[in-house]
C-alpha atoms as a PDB file:
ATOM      1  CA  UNK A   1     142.437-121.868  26.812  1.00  0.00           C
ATOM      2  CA  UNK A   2     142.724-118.035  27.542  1.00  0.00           C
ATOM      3  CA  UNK A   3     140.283-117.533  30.345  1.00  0.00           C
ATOM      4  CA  UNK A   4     137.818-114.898  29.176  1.00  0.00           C
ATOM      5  CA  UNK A   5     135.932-112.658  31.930  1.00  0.00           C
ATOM      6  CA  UNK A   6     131.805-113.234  31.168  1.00  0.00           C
ATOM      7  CA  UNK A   7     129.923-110.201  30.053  1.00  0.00           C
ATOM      8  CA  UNK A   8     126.125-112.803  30.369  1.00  0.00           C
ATOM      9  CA  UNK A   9     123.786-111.251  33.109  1.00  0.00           C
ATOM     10  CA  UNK A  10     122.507-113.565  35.671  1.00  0.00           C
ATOM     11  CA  UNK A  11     119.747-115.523  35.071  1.00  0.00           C
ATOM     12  CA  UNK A  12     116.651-113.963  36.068  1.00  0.00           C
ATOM     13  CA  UNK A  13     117.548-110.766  35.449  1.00  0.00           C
ATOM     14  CA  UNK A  14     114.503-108.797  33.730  1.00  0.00           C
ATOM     15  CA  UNK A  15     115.199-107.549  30.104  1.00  0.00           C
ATOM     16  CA  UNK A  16     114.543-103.746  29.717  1.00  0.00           C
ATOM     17  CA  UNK A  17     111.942-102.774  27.779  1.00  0.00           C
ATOM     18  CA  UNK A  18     112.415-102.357  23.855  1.00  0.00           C
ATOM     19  CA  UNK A  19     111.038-101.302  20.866  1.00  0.00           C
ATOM     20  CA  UNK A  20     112.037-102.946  17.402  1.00  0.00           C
ATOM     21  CA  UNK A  21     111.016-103.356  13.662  1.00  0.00           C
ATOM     22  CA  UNK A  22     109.103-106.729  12.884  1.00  0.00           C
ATOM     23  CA  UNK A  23     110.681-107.721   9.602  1.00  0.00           C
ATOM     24  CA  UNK A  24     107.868-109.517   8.246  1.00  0.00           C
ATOM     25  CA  UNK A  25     105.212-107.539   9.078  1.00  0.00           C
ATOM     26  CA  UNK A  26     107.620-104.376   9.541  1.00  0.00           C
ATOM     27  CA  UNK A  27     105.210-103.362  12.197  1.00  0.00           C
ATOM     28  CA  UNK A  28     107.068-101.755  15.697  1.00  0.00           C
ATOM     29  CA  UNK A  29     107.260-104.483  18.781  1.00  0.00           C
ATOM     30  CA  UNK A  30     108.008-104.289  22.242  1.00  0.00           C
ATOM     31  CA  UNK A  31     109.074-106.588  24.908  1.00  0.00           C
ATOM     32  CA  UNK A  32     105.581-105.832  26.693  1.00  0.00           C
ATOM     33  CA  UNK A  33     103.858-107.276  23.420  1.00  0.00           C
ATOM     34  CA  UNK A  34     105.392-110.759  24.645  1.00  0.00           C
ATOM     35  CA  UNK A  35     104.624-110.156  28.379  1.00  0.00           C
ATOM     36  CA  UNK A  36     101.750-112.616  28.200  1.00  0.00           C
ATOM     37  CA  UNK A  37     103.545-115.512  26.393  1.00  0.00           C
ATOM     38  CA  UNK A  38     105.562-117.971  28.069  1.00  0.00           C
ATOM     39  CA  UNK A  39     108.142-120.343  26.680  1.00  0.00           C
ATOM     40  CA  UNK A  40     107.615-123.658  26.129  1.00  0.00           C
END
């Protein structure tokens, strides 16, 4: 196996902030719209 260096950022590193088409609703979202919810 051809050893590969790792481009994945630590864990716990905070996402930056974003700003992306919802493709249902095809309303704008934002990481800060998801602040609130925590996975399960």
């Amino acid at each position: 196996m051809v050893r590969t260096v790792s481009t994945m950022l630590p864990l716990g590193t905070l996402a930056p902030n974003f700003y992306l088409p919802d493709v249902v609703s095809s309303k704008i979202v934002s990481l800060s719209d998801f602040a609130h919810k925590r996975p399960c």
